[in-house]
Protein backbone atom coordinates (compact mmCIF):
# COMPACT_ATOMS: atom_id res chain seq x y z
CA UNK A 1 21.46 -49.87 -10.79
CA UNK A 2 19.58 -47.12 -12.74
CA UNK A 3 21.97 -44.14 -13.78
CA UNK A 4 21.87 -40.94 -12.20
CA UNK A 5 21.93 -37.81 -14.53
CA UNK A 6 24.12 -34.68 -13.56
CA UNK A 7 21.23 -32.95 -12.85
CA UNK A 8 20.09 -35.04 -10.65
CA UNK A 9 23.03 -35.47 -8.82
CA UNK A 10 23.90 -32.12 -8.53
CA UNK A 11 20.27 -31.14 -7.01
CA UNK A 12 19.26 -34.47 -5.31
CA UNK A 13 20.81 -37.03 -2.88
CA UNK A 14 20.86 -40.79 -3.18
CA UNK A 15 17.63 -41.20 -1.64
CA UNK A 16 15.85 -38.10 -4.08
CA UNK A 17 15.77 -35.40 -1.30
CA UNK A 18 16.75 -32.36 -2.42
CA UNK A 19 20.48 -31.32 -0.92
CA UNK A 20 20.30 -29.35 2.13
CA UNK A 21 22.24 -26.54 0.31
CA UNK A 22 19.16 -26.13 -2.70
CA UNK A 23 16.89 -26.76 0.65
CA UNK A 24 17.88 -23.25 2.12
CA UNK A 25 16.73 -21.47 -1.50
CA UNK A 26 14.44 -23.44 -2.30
CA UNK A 27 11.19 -24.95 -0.85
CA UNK A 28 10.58 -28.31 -2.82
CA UNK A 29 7.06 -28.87 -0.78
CA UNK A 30 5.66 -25.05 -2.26
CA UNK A 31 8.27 -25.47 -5.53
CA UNK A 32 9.46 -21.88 -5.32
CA UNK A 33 12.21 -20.34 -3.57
CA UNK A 34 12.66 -19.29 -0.22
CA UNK A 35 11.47 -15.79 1.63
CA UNK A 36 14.20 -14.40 1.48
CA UNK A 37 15.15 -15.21 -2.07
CA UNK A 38 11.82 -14.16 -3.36
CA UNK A 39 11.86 -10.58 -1.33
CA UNK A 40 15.43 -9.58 -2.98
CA UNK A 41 14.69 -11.12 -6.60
CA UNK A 42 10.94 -9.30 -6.13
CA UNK A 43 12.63 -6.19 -5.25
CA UNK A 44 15.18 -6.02 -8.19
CA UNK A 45 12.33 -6.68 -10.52
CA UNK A 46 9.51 -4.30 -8.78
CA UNK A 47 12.46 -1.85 -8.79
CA UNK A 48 14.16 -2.61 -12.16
CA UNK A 49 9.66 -1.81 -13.75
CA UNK A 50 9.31 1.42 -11.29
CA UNK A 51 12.69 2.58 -12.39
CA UNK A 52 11.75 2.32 -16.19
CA UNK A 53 8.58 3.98 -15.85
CA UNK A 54 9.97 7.10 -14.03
CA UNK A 55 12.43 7.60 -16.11
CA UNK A 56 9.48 8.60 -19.06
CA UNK A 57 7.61 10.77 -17.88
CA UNK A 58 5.50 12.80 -21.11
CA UNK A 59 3.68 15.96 -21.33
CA UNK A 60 0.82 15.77 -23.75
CA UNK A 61 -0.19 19.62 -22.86
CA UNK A 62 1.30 22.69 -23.40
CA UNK A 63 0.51 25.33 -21.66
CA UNK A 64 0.52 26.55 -17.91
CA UNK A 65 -3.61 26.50 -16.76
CA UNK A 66 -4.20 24.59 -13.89
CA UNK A 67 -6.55 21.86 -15.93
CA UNK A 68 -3.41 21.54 -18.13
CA UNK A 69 -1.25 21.03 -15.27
CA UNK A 70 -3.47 18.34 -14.03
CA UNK A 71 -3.99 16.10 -16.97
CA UNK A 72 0.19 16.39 -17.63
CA UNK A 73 0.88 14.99 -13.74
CA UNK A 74 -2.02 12.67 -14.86
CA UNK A 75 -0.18 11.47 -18.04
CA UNK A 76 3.40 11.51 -16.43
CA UNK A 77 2.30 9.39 -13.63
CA UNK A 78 0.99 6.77 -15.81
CA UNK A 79 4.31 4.64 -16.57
CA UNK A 80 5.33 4.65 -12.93
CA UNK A 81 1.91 3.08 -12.12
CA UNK A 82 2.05 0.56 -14.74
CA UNK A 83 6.15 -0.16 -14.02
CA UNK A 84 5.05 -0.71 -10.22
CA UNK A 85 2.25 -3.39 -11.02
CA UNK A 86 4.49 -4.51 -14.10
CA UNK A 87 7.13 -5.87 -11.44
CA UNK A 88 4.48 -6.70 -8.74
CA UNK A 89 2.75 -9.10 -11.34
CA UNK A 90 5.52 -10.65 -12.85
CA UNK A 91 7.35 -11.07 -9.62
CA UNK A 92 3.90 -12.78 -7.85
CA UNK A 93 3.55 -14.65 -11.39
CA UNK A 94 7.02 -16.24 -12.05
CA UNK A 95 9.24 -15.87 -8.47
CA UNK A 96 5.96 -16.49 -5.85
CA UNK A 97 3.97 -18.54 -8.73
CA UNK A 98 1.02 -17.31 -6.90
CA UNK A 99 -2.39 -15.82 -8.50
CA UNK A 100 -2.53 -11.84 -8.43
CA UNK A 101 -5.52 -12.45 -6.32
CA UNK A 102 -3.56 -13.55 -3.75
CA UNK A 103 -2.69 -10.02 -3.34
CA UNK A 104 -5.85 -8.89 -2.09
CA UNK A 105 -7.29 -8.51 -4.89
CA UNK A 106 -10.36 -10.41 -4.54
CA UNK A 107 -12.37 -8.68 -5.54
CA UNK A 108 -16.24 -10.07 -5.05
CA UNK A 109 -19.25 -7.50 -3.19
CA UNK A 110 -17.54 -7.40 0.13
CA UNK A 111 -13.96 -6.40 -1.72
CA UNK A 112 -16.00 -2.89 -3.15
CA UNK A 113 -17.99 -2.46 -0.43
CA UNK A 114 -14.78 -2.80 2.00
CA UNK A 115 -13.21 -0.31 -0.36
CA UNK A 116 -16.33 2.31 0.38
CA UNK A 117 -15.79 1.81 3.70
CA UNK A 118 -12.31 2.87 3.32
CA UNK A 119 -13.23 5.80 1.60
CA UNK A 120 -15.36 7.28 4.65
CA UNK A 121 -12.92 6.15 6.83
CA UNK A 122 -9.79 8.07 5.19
CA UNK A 123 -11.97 11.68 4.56
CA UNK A 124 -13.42 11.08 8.24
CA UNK A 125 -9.80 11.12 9.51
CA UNK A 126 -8.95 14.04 7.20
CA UNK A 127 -12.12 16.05 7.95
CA UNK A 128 -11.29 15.13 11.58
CA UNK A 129 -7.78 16.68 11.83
CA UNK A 130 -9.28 19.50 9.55
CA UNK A 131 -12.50 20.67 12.18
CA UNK A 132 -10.07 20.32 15.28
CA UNK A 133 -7.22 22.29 13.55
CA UNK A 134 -9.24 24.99 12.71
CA UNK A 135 -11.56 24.66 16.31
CA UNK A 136 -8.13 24.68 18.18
CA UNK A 137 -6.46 27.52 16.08
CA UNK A 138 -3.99 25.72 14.25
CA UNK A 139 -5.32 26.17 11.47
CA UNK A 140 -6.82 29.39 9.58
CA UNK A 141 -9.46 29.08 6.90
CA UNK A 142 -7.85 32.02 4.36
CA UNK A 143 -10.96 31.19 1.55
CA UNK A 144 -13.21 29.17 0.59
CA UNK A 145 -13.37 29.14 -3.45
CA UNK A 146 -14.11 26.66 -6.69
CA UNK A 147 -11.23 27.71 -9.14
CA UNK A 148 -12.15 28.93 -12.29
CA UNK A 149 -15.66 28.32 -11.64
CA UNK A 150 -17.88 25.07 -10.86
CA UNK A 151 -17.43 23.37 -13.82
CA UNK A 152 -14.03 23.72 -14.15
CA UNK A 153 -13.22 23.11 -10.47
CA UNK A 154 -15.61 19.81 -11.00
CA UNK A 155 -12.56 18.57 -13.41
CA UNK A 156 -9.67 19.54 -11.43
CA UNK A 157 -11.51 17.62 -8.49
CA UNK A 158 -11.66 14.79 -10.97
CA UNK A 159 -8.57 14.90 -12.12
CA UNK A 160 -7.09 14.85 -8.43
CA UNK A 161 -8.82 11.90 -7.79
CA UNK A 162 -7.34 10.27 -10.39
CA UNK A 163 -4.41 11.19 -9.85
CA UNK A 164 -4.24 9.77 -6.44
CA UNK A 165 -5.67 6.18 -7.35
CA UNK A 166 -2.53 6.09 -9.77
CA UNK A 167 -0.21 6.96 -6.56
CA UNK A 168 -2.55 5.09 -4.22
CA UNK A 169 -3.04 1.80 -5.93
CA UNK A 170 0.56 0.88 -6.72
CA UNK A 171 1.95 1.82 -3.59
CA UNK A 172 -1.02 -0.65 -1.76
CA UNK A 173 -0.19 -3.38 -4.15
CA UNK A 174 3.50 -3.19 -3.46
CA UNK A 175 3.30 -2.39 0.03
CA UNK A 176 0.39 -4.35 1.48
CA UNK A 177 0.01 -6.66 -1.09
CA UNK A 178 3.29 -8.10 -1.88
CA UNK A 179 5.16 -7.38 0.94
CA UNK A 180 3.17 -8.05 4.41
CA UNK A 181 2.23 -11.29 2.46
CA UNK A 182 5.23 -12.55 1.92
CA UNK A 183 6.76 -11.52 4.89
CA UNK A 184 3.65 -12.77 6.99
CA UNK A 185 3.84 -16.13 5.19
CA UNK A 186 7.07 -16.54 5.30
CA UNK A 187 7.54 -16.12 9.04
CA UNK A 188 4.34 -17.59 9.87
CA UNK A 189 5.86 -20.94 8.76
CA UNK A 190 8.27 -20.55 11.61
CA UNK A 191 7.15 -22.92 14.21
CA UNK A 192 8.31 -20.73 16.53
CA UNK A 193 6.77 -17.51 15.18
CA UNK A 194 3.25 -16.66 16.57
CA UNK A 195 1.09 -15.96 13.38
CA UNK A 196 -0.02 -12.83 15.09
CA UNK A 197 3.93 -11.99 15.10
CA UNK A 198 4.76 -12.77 11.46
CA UNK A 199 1.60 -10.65 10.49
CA UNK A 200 2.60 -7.94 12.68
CA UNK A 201 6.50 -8.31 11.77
CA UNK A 202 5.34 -7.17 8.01
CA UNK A 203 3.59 -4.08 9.33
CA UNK A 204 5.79 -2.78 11.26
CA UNK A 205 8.67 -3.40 8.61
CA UNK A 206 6.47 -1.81 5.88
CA UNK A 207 5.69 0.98 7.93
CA UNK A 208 9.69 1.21 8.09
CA UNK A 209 9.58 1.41 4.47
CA UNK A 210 6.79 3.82 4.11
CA UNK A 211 8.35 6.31 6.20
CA UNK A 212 11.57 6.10 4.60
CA UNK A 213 10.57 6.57 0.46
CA UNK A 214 7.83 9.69 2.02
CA UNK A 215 10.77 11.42 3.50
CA UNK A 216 14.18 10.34 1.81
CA UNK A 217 15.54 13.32 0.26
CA UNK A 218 13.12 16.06 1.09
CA UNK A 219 14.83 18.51 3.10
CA UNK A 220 11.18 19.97 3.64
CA UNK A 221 9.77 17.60 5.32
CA UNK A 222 9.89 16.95 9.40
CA UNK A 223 10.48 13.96 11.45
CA UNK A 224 6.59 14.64 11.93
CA UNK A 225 5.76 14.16 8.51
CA UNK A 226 7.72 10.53 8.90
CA UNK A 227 5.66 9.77 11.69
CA UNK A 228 2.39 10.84 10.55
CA UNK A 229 3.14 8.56 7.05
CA UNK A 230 4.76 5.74 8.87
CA UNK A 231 1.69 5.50 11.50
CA UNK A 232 -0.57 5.51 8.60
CA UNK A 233 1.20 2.63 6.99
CA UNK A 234 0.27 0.80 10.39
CA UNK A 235 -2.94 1.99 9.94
CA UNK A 236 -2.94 0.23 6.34
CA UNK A 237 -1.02 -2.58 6.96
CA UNK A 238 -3.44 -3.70 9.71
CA UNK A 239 -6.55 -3.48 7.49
CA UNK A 240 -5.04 -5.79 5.28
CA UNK A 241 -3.75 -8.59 7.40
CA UNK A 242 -7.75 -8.36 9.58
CA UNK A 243 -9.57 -8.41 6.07
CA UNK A 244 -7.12 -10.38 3.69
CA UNK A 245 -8.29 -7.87 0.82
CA UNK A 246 -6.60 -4.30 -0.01
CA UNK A 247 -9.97 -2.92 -1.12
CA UNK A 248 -9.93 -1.24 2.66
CA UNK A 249 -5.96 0.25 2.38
CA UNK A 250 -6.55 1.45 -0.65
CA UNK A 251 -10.02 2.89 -0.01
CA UNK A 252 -8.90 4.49 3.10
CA UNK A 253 -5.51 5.54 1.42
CA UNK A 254 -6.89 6.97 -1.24
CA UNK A 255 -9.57 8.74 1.11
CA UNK A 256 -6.86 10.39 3.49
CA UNK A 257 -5.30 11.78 0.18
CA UNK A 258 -8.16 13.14 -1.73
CA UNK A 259 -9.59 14.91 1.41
CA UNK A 260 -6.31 16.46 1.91
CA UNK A 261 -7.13 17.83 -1.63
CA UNK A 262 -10.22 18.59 -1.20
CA UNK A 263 -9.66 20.37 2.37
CA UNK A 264 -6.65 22.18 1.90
CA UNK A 265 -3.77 20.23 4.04
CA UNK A 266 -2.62 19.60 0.46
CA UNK A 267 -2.97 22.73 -1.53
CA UNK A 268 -4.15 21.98 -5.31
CA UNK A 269 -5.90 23.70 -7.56
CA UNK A 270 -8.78 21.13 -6.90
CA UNK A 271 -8.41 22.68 -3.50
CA UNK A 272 -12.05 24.08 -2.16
CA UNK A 273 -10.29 25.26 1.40
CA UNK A 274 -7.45 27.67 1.80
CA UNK A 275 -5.52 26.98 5.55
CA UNK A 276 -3.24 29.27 6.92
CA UNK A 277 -1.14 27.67 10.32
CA UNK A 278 -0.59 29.18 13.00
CA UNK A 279 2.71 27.76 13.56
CA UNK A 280 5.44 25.77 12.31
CA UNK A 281 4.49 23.24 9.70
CA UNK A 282 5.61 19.58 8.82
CA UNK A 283 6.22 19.97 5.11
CA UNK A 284 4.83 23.04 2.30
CA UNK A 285 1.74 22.64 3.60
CA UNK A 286 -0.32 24.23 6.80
CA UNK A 287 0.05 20.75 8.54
CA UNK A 288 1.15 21.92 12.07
CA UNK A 289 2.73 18.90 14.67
CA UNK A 290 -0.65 19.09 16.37
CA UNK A 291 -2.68 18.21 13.27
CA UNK A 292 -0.67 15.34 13.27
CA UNK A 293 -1.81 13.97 16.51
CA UNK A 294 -4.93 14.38 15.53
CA UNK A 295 -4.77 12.13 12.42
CA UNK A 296 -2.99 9.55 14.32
CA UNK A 297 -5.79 9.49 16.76
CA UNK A 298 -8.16 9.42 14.06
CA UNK A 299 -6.20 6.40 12.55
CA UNK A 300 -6.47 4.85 15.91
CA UNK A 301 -9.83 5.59 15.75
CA UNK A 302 -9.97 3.84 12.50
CA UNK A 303 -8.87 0.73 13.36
CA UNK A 304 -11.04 -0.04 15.83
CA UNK A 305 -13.97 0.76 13.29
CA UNK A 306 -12.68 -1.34 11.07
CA UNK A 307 -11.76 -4.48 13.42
CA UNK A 308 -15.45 -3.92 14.45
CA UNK A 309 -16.48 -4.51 10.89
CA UNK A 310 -14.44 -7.66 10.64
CA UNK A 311 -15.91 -9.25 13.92
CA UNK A 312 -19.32 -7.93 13.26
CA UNK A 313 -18.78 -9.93 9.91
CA UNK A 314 -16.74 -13.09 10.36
CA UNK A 315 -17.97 -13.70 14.03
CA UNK A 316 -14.12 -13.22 15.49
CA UNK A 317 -10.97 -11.37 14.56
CA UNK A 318 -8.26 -12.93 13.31
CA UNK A 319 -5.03 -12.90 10.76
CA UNK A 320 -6.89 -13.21 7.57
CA UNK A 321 -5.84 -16.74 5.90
CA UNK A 322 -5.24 -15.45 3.13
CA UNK A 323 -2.41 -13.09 4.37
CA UNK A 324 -0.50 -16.44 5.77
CA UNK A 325 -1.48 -19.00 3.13
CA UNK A 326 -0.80 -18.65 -0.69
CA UNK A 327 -2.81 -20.13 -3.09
CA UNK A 328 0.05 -21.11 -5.87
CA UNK A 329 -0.47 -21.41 -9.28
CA UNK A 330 0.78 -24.96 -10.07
CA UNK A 331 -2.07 -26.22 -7.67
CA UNK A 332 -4.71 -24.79 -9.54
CA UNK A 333 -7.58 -21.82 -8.75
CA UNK A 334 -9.00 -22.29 -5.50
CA UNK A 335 -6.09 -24.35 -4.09
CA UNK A 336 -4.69 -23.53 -1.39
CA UNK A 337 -1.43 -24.99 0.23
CA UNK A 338 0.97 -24.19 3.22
CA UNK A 339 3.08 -21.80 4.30
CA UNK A 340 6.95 -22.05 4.46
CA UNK A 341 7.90 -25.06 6.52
């Protein structure tokens, strides 16, 4: 009779199943832990990065000129992005043992031209909410103006954008990326769980999430301005789990944002409209309830632009495989396996 070692006794029966204790932490068919275990440990860690890079946050500028200002909330944003997709890496690396790719991240033809798409989807809702306001009377154009000149209002704009790609990017890669996969995969492995549920299960709860870190602690902001972000993060969240890639989120993300630059619902320097409301606002800006509306609409509108593009494309629409099955590192690129049994 062979010997057993303590190891092996401790984590494996007589026959060399793994004890049904270990089995609720860990799935031996995938060899990584559980949902659950890999949502808290991936939080602490995601957390532990984000928290280390906002705690540094330089100034490389002196001075008080609007270009200044700009490159300083440029440099100070910096560590947060790279703590965020710090944590998201090494928790997709070493707790998931997935490839980054698995993310959404993709990123062949389709993925850029899915993230253009994005882009004119986001200022169209923007722009949208922006003609109506005004049209309506909710909204008062004050001026129209370039600060400091063309040149200089060329590098503000610049600047904005690039500012909101470091905000953007992380927050789609967290959000989208990390957790409607897991959660979708996880649940999806549920025999009882409809795949469209588990998929639609890690919208909703990132929307949740979404509307809770844009208005925890802002006495400012409205239960409007929670609405408006948490439909958005529907919005997002079901442009990843049709398309499998987040070149679409973050496009149309990052398209919402920069237009609200650009078009004054968020008033920067980079700013070419000045709006005045008519009425009480969501937040410090001239965002009135009704403009709200209108962006959900348009985000309605979006979706159904978007679900087009997948059908038009793939011939159906569907839960993108990718969302519900991970392709783990220890099988290799281009492996892919199933989802939590």
């Amino acid at each position: 009779m062979t010997s057993r070692s303590p190891h092996s006794i401790l984590f494996y029966d007589s026959e060399q199943r793994l004890r049904w204790a270990w089995r609720l932490l860990w799935n031996a068919q995938q060899r990584r832990p559980r949902l659950p275990i890999r949502l808290i440990v991936g939080f602490i860690l995601i957390f532990l990065f984000a928290g280390i890079g906002n705690s540094y946050s330089p100034r490389i500028a002196s001075g008080d000129g609007a270009l200044i200002s700009v490159i300083n909330s440029i440099v100070g944003t910096v560590p947060l992005t790279i703590g965020i997709l710090t944590g998201v890496y090494l928790a997709s690396r070493w707790i998931d043992r997935r490839w980054i790719t698995g993310l959404g991240f993709d990123t062949d033809h389709v993925w850029w031209r899915e993230l253009v798409v994005g882009i004119a989807l986001g200022l169209g809702i923007t722009a949208l909410s922006v003609i109506v306001a005004l049209l309506a009377g909710w909204n008062t154009l004050s001026s129209f103006q370039l600060t400091n000149g063309p040149l200089q209002w060329l590098l503000l704009a610049i600047g904005a954008g690039i500012f909101q790609l470091l905000v953007v990017v992380p927050e789609e890669v967290f959000v989208r990326g990390y957790l409607i996969t897991n959660i979708t995969e996880g649940l999806d492995g549920l025999s009882a769980v409809p795949r469209v549920v588990a998929a639609g299960t890690g919208v909703l709860l990132t929307s949740v999430l979404f509307y809770y870190t844009h208005t925890a602690g802002r006495s400012e902001v409205t239960i409007w301005f929670g609405l408006m972000a948490g439909s958005l993060a529907i919005v997002l969240g079901i442009a990843y789990i049709l398309t499998g890639n987040l070149a679409l989120p973050i496009g149309l993300h990052f398209g919402v944002n920069f237009a609200g630059v650009l078009f004054g619902t968020n008033q920067q320097p980079a700013s070419v409209l000045r709006l005045a409301a008519s009425g009480p606002t969501i937040s410090n800006s001239p965002l009135t309830n009704e403009v709200v509306i209108v962006r959900i609409i348009g985000g309605a509108l979006s979706v159904g632009v978007f679900a087009w593009w997948c059908w038009s494309r793939d011939g159906q629409l569907r839960i993108a495989p990718s969302v519900t099955v991970p392709v783990l590192r220890w099988r290799g690129r281009g492996n892919e396996y199933d989802s939590d049994p």
